[in-house]
Protein backbone atom coordinates (compact mmCIF):
# COMPACT_ATOMS: atom_id res chain seq x y z
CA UNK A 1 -15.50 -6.55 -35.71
CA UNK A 2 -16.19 -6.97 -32.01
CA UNK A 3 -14.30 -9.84 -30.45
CA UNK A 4 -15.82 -12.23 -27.66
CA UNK A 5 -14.34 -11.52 -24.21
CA UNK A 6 -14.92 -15.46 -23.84
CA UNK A 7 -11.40 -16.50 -25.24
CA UNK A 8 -8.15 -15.36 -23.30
CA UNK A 9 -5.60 -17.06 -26.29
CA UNK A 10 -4.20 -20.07 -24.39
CA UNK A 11 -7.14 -20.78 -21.87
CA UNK A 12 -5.13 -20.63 -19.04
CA UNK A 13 -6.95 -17.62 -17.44
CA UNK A 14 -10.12 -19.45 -17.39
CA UNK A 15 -9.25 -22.13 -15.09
CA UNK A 16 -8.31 -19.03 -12.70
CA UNK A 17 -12.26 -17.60 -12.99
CA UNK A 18 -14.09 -20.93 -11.44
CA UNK A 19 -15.47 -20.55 -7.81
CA UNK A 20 -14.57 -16.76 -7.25
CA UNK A 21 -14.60 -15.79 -3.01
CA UNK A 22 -17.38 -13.35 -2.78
CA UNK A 23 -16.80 -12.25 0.93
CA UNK A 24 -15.71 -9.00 2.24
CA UNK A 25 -12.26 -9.50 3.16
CA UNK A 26 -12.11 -6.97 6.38
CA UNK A 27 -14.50 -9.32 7.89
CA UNK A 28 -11.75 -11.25 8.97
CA UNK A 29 -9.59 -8.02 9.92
CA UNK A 30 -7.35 -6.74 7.96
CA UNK A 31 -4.08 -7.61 10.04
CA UNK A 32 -4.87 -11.38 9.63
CA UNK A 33 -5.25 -10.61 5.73
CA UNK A 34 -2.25 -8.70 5.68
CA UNK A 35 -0.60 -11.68 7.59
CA UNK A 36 -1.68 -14.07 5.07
CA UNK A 37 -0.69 -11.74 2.25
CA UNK A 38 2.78 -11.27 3.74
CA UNK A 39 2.89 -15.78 4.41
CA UNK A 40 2.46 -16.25 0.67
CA UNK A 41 5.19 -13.91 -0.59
CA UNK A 42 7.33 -15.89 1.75
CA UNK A 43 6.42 -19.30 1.14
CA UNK A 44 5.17 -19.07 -2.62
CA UNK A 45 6.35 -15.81 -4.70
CA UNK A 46 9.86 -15.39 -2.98
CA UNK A 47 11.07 -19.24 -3.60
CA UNK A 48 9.72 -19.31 -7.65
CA UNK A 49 11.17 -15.73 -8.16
CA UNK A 50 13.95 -16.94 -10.66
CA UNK A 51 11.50 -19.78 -12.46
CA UNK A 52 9.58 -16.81 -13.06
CA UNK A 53 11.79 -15.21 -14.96
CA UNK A 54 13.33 -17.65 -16.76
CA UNK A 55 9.42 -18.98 -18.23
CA UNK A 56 9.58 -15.27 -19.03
CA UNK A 57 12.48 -15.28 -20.66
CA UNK A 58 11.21 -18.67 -22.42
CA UNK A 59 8.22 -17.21 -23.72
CA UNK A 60 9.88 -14.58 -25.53
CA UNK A 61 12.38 -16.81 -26.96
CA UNK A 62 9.54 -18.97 -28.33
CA UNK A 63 7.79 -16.34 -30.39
CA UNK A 64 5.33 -13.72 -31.01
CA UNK A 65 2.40 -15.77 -29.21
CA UNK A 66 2.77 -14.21 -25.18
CA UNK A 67 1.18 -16.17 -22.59
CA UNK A 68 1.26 -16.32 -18.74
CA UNK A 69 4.49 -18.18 -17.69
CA UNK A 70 2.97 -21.66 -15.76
CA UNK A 71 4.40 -20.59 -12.41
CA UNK A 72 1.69 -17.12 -12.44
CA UNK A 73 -0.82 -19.14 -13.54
CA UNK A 74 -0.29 -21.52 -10.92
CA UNK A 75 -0.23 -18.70 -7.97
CA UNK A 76 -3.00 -16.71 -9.11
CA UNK A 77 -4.73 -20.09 -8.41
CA UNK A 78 -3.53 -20.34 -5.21
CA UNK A 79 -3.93 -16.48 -4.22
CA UNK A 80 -7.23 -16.75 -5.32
CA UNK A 81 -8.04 -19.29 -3.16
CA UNK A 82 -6.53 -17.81 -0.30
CA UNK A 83 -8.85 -14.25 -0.75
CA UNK A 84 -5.70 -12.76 -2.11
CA UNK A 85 -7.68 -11.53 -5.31
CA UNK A 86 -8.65 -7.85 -6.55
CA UNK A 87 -7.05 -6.40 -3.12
CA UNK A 88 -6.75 -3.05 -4.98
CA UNK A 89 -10.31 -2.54 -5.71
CA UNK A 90 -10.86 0.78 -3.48
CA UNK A 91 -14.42 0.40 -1.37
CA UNK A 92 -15.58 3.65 -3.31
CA UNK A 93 -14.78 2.72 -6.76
CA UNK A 94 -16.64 -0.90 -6.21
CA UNK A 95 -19.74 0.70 -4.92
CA UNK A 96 -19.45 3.17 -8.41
CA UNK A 97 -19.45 -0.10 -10.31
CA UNK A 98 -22.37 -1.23 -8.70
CA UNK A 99 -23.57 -4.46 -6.35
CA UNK A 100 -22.51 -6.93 -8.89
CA UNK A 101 -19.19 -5.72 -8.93
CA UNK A 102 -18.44 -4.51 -5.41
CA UNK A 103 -18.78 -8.39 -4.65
CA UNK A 104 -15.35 -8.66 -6.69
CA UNK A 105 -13.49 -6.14 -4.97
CA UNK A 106 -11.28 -6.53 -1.82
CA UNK A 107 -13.20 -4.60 0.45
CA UNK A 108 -10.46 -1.85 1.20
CA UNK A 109 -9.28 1.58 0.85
CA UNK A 110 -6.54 3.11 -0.26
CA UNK A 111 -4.44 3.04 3.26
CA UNK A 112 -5.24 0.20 3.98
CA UNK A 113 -4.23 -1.65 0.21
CA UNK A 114 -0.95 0.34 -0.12
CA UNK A 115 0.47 -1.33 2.90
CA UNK A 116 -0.24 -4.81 1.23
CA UNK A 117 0.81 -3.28 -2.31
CA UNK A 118 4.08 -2.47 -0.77
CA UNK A 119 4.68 -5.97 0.31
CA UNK A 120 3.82 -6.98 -2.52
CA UNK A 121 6.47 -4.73 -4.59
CA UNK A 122 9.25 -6.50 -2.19
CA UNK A 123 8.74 -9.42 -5.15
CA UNK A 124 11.42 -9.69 -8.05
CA UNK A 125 9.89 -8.37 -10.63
CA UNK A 126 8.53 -5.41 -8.77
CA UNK A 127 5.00 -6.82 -10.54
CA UNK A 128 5.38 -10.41 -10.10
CA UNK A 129 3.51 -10.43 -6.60
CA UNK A 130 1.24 -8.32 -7.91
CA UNK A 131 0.25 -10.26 -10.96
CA UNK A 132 -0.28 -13.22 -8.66
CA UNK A 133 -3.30 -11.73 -7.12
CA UNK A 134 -4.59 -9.71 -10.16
CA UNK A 135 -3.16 -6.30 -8.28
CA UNK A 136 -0.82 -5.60 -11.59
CA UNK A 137 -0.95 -2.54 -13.58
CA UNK A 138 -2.53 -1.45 -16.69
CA UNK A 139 -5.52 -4.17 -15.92
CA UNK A 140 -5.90 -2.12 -11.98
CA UNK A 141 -5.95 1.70 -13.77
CA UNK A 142 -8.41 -0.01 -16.55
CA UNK A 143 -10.57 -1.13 -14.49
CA UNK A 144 -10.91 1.67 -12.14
CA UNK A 145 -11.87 3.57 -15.27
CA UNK A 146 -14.71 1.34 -16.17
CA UNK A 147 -15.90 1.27 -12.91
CA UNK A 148 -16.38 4.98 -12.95
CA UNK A 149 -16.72 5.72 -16.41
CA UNK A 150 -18.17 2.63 -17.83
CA UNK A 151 -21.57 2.49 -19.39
CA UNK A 152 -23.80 -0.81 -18.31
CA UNK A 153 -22.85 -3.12 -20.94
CA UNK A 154 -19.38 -1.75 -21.12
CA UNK A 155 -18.24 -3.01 -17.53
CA UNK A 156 -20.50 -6.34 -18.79
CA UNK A 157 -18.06 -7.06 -21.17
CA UNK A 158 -15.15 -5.74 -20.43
CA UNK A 159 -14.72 -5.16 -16.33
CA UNK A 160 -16.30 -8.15 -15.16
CA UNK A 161 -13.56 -10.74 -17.04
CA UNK A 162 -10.76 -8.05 -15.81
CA UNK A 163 -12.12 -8.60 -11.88
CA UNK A 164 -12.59 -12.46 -12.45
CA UNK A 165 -8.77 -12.99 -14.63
CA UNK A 166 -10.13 -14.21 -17.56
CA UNK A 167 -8.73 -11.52 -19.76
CA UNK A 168 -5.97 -8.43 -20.05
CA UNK A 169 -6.31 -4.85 -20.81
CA UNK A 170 -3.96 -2.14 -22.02
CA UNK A 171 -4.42 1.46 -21.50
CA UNK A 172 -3.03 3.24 -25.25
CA UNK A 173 -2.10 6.76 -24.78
CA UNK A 174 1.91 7.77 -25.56
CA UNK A 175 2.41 8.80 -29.86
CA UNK A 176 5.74 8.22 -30.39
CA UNK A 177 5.45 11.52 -33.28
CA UNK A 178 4.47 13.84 -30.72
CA UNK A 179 5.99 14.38 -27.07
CA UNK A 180 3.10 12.84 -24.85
CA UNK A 181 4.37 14.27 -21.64
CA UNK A 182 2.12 16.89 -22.80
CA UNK A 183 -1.03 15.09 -23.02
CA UNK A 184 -2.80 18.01 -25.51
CA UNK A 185 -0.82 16.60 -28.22
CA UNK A 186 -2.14 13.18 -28.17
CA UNK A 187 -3.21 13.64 -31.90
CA UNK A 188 -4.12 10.05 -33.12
CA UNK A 189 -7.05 10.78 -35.26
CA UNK A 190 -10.74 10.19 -34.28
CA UNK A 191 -13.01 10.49 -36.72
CA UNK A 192 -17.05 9.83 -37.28
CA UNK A 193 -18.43 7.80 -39.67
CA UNK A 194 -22.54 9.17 -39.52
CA UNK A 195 -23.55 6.34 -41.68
CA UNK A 196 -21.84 3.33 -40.21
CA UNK A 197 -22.26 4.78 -36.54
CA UNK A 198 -18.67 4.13 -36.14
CA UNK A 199 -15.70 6.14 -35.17
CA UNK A 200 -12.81 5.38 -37.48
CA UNK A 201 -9.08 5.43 -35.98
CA UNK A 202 -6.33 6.11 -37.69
CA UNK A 203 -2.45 6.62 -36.54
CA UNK A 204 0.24 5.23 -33.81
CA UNK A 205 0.90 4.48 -30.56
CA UNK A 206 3.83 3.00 -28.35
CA UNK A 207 5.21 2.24 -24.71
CA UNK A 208 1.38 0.32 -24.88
CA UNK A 209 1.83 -1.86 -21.60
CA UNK A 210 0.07 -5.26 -21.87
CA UNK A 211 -0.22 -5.66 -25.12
CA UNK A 212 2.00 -8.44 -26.07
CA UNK A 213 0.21 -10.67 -23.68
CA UNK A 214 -2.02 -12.78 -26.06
CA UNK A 215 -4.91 -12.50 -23.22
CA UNK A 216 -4.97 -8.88 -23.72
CA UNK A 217 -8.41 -8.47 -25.34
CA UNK A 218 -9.35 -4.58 -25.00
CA UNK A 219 -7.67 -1.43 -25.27
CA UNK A 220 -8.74 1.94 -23.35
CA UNK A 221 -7.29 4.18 -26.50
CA UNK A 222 -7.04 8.83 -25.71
CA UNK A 223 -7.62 10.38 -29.06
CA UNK A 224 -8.38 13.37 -31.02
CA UNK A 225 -11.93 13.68 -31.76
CA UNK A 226 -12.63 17.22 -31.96
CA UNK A 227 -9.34 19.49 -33.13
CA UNK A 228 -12.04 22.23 -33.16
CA UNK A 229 -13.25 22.29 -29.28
CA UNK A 230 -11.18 24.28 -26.34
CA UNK A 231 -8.15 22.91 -25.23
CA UNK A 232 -9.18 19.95 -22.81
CA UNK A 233 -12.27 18.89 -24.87
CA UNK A 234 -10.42 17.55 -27.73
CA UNK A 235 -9.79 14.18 -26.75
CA UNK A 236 -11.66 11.10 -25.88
CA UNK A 237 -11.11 7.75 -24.73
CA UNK A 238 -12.58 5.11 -26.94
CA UNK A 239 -12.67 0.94 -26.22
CA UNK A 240 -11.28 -1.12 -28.95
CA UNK A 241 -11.44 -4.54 -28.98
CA UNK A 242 -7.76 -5.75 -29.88
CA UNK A 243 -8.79 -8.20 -32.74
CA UNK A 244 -10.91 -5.10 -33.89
CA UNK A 245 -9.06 -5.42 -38.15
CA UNK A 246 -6.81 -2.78 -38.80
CA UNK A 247 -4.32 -3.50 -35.58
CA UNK A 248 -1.22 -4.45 -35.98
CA UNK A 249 1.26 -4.69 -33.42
CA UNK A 250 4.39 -3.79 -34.76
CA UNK A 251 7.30 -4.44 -32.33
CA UNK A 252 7.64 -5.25 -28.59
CA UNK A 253 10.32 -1.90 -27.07
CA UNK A 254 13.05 -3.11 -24.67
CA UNK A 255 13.67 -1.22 -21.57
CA UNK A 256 17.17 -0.67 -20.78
CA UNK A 257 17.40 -4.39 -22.99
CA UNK A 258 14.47 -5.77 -21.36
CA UNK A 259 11.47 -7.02 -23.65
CA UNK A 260 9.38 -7.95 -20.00
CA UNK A 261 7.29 -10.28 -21.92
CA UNK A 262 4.39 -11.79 -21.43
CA UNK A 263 2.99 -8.15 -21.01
CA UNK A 264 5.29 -6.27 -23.12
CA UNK A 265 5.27 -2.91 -24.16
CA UNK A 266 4.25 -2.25 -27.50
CA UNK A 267 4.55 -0.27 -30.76
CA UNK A 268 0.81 -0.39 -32.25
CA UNK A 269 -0.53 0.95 -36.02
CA UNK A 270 -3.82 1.53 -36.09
CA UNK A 271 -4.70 1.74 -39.81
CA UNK A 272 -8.14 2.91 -40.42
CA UNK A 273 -10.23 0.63 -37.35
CA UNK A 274 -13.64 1.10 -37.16
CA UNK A 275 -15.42 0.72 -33.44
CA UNK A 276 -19.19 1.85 -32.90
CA UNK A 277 -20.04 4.90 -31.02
CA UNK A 278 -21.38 3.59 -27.77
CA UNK A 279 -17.60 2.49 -27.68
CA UNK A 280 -16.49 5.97 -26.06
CA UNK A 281 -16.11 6.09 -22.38
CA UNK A 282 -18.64 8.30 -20.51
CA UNK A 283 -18.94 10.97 -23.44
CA UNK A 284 -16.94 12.69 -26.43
CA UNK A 285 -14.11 15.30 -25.01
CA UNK A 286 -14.13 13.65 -21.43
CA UNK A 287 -10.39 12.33 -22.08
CA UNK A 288 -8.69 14.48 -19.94
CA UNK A 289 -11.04 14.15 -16.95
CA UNK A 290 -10.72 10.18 -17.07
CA UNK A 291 -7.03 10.35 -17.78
CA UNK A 292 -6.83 12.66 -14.23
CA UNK A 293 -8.84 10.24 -12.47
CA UNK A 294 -7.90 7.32 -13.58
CA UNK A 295 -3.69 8.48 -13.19
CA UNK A 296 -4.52 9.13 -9.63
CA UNK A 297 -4.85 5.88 -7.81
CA UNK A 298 -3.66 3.72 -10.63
CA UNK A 299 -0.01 5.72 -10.22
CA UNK A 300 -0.13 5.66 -6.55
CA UNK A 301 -0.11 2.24 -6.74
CA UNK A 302 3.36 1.95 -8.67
CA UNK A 303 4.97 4.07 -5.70
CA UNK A 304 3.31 1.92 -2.81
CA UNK A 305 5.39 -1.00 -4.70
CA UNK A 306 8.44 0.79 -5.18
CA UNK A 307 8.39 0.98 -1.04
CA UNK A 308 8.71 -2.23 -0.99
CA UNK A 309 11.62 -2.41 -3.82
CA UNK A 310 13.65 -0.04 -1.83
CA UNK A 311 12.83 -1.80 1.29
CA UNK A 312 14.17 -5.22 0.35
CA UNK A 313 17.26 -3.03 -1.80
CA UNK A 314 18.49 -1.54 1.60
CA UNK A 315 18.26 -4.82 3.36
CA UNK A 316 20.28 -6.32 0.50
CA UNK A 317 22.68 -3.48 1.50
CA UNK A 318 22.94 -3.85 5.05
CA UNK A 319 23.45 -7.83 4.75
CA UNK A 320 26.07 -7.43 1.87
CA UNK A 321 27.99 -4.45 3.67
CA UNK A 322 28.44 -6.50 7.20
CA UNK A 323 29.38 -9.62 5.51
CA UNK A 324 32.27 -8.43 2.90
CA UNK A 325 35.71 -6.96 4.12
CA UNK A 326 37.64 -4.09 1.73
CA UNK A 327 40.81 -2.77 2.58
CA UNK A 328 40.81 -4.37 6.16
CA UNK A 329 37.79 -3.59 7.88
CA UNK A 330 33.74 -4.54 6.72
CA UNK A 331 32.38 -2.27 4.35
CA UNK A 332 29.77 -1.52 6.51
CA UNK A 333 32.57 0.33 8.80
CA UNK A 334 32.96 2.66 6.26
CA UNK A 335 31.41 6.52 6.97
CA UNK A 336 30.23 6.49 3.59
CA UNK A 337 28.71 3.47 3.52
CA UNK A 338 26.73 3.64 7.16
CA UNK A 339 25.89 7.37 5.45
CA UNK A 340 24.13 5.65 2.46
CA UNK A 341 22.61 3.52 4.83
CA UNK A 342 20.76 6.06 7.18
CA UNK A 343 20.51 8.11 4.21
CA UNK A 344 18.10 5.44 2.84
CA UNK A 345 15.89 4.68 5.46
CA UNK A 346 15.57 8.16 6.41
CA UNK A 347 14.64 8.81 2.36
CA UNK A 348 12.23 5.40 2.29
CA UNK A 349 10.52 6.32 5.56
CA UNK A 350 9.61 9.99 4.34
CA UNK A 351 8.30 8.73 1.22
CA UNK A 352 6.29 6.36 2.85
CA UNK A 353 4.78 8.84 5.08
CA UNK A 354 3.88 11.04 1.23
CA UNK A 355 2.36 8.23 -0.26
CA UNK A 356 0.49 7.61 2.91
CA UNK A 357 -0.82 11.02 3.29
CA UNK A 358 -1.44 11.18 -0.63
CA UNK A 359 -3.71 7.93 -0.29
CA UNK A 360 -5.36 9.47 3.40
CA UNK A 361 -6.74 12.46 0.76
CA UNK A 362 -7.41 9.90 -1.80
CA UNK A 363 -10.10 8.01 0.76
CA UNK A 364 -11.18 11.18 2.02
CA UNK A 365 -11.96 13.32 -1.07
CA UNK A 366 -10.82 11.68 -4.18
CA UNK A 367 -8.92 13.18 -7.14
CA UNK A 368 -11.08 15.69 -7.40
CA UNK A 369 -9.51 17.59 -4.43
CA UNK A 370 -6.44 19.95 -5.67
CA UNK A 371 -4.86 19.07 -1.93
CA UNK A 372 -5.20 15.63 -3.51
CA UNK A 373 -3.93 15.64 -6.97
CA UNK A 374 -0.73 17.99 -5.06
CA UNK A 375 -0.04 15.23 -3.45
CA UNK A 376 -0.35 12.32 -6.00
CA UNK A 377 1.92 14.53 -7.92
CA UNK A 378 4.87 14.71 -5.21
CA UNK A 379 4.80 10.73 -4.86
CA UNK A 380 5.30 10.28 -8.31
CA UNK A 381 7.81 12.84 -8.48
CA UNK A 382 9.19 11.48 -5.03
CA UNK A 383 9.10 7.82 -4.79
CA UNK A 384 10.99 6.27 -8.08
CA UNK A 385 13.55 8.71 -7.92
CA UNK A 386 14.49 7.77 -4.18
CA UNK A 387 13.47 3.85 -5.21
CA UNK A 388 16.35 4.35 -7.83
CA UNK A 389 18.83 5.94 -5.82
CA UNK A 390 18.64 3.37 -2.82
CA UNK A 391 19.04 0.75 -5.20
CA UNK A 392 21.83 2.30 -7.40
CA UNK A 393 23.68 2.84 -3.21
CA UNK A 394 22.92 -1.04 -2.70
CA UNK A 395 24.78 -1.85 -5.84
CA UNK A 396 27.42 0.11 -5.28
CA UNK A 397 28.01 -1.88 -1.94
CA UNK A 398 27.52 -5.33 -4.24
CA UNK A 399 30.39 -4.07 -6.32
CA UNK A 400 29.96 -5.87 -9.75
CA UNK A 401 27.75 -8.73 -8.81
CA UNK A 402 25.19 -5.83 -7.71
CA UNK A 403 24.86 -5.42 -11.93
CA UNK A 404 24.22 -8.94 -11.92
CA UNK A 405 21.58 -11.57 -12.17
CA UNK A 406 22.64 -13.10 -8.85
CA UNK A 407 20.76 -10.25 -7.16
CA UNK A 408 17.31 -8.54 -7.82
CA UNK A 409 19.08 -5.06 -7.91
CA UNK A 410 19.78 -4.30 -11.60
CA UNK A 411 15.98 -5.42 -11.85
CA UNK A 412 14.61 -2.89 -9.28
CA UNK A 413 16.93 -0.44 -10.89
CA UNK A 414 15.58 -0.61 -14.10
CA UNK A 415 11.87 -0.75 -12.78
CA UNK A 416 12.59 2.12 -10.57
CA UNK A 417 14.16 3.87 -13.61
CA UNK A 418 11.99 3.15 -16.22
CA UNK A 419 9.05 4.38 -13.52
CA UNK A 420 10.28 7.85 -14.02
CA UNK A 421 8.81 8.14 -17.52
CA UNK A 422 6.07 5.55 -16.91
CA UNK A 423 4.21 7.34 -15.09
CA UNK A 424 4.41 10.79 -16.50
CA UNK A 425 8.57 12.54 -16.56
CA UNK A 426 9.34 14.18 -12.91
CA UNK A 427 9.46 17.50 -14.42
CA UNK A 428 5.54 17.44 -15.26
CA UNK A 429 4.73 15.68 -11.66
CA UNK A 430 6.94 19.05 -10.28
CA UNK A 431 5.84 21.81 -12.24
CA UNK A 432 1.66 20.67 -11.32
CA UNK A 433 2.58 19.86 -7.88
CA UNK A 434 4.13 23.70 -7.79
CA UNK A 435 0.90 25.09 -9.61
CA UNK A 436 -1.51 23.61 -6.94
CA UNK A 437 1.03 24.92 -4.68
CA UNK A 438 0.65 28.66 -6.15
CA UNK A 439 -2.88 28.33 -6.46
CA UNK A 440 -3.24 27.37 -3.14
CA UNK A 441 -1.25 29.70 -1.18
CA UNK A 442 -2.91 32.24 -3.27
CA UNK A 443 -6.32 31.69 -2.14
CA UNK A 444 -7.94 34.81 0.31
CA UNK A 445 -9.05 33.51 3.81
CA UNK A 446 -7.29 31.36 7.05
CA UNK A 447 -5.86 29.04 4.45
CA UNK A 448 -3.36 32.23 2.94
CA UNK A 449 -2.88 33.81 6.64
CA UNK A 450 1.11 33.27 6.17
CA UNK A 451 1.06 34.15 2.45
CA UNK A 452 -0.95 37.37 2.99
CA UNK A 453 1.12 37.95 6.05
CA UNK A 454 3.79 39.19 3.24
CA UNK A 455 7.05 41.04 4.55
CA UNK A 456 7.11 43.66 7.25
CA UNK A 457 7.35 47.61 5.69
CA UNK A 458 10.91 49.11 6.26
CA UNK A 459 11.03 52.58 8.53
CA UNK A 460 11.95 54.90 5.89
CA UNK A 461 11.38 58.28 8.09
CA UNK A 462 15.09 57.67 9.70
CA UNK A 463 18.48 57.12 8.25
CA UNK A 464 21.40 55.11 9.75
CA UNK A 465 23.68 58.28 8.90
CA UNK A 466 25.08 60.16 6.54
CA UNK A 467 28.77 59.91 5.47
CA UNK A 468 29.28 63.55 5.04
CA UNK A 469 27.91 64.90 8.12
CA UNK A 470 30.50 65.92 11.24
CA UNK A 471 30.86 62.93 13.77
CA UNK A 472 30.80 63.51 17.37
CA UNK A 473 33.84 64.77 19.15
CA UNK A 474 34.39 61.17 21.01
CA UNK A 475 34.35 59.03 17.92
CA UNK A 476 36.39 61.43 15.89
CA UNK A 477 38.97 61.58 19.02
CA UNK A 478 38.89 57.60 18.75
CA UNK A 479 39.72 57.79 14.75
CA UNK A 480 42.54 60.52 15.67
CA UNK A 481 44.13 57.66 18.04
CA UNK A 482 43.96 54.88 15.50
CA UNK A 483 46.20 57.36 13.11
């Protein structure tokens, strides 16, 4: 039942995996790699942004059988060539996974990739840079899992042909019977079989990311495998192989008419597949700690690009605003419009400096800090929603043709949109950013001096007056006068 990690579906991945650049990119300094980074969006992913979507659109057309679209395959080529490769590989995670490993990585922190990551969410799709350089979500939150949470052989066959390209990854965890905002009702059934030393899965998932792609050859699957244990215990995260029998993806889900094929996002039955036990990830009932740390960085990553989506949205605004005349003057002379505008780069610039601070903590104490997860939580609340209103502003200013395909606005839009639920609704980012909040103003000592500090105790020994008692002879002759 196990499937070979050797076969990708079309072979195209494999030509990617041949003479892999082993040196620590900061060795060279990070503004030259930046600089580099920054040369090939210009001169590569910019120019083949439209053939990339129309192979995309190709491939869907063409059938069920989802494979990279010959422009990606041709630039993750070239970006791995150019030491453009596994950029978001945090140092600390890589030296988790172990020598071997670390050797894949980029050689950076979180700071220092988010600045690349959002250049490289400038592209059209927000993920097409991205992809290029094997920086694309789920494959980056899967693999920071099995870097952390991977047993020996586990990150043998599975992480190692994630870092070198050679195969895809999804990361199953939305039921489309339960609401999976709340992640205690993931309910897909777990179960063990003693005498086969195999857990046996049985129900449905959806909004599975990756999946179409026919080079997506393992699934990092939350499930219910105790209903008996406390709360946060219940669940576990299980590797299946995706040609494990019993899968069957059912349909590819459009977003806002969108298939976004080759990765898709999938409807998946699960009818009854068998995987053996030293298939779980770390232990039974640890699906809730992975899920927090693996959500952390892997979401900070989607607001980093959506920095650069808003970025290149209010340039697009600008331009289009000074060039077109309404009504006898350029738009751009407009109070509302130069409002939108300042509006927007006052709204991108403080979310930059969130995210930034967010992936400061992230270097300096990880996800297990609640200053940390506070944080994460506000970006994700933060970012897409002000990534979707710049861009709704810029096509506004576009008038029709901002709803268009001659622009990458309805795109970033729907990217920006669709982000919203992705990764987690804003209400749940909210309501845990305002319980670390609580928890932490709460606390006794230096931290709470304001909160303890509380409100000052009114006098209550002395009255202002009282209605009924006689008033001086001066203010009474001053109310006789007014009469």
């Amino acid at each position: 039942r196990q499937v070979s990690t050797q076969s990708t579906g079309n072979g195209q991945a494999a030509a990617i995996a041949n003479s892999y650049p082993t040196r620590n990119m900061l060795a060279e300094g990070f503004d030259a790699l930046k600089a580099r980074l920054e040369k090939f969006m210009r001169e590569r992913v910019y120019p083949n942004e439209m053939l990339f979507l129309r192979q995309c659109h190709a491939i869907e057309s063409s059938g069920n059988e989802w494979i990279d679209p010959p422009i990606l395959t041709q630039l993750q080529s070239e970006a791995r060539h150019l030491g453009l490769w596994n950029l978001w590989l945090p140092t600390d995670s890589a030296r988790v996974a172990g020598p071997e490993f670390a050797a894949l990585a980029g050689g950076l922190n979180n700071v220092q990739y988010g600045q690349l990551c959002e250049i490289m969410g400038t592209a059209n799709h927000m993920e097409f840079g991205a992809q290029c350089m094997n920086c694309a979500s789920p494959d980056t939150g899967n693999m920071e899992t099995l870097c952390r949470f991977g047993s020996e052989e586990q990150k043998r066959l599975w992480l190692k042909p994630l870092l070198e390209g050679r195969i895809r990854s999804c990361f199953a965890m939305t039921e489309p019977d339960v609401a999976s905002s709340d992640a205690s009702n993931i309910s897909i059934s777990i179960t063990r079989d003693e005498a086969t030393a195999e857990y046996v899965i049985n129900g449905r998932k959806w909004w599975i990311t990756g999946a179409g792609h026919l080079s997506c050859k393992i699934i990092i699957l939350m499930g219910k495998t105790d209903p008996n244990a406390q709360g946060f215990k219940q669940q576990s995260m299980i590797l299946v192989p995706m040609q494990t029998i019993g899968i069957t993806l059912v349909r590819p889900l459009e977003i806002l008419g969108d298939a976004e094929p080759p990765k898709g996002h999938l409807e998946i039955s699960f009818e009854d597949v068998r995987v053996p036990f030293t298939n779980v990830l770390a232990s039974e009932g640890r699906g809730f700690e992975i899920a927090q740390a693996r959500l952390g960085p892997g979401r900070i990553h989607h607001c980093m690009r959506l920095l650069g989506t808003a970025e290149r949205a209010l340039s697009l605004m600008c331009r289009r605003s000074s060039e077109r005349k309404a009504f006898g003057r350029k738009i751009v002379e407009f109070d509302t419009v130069m409002q939108d505008i300042a509006k927007s780069r006052a709204e991108i610039d403080m979310s930059r400096l969130l995210t930034q601070r967010a992936a400061m903590l992230l270097d300096a104490e990880g996800t297990k800090s609640s200053e940390c997860r506070k944080l994460l939580s506000l970006v994700k609340a933060v970012v897409p929603s002000m990534a979707q209103t710049v861009c709704d502003r810029a096509i506004q200013v576009h008038g029709a043709m901002g709803l268009s395909q001659d622009t990458f606005l309805a795109t970033a839009f729907s990217w920006a949109r669709w982000l919203r639920f992705a990764d987690g609704p804003d209400e749940v980012h909210w309501r845990t950013a305002a319980r670390l909040e609580l928890k932490s103003q709460r606390k006794t000592g230096e931290s709470s001096v304001l909160y303890n500090l509380g409100h000052y105790t009114p006098e209550t020994g002395r009255v202002f007056r009282v209605p009924s008692d006689p008033v001086s002879a001066a203010a009474q002759s001053f109310l006789d006068a007014k009469l």
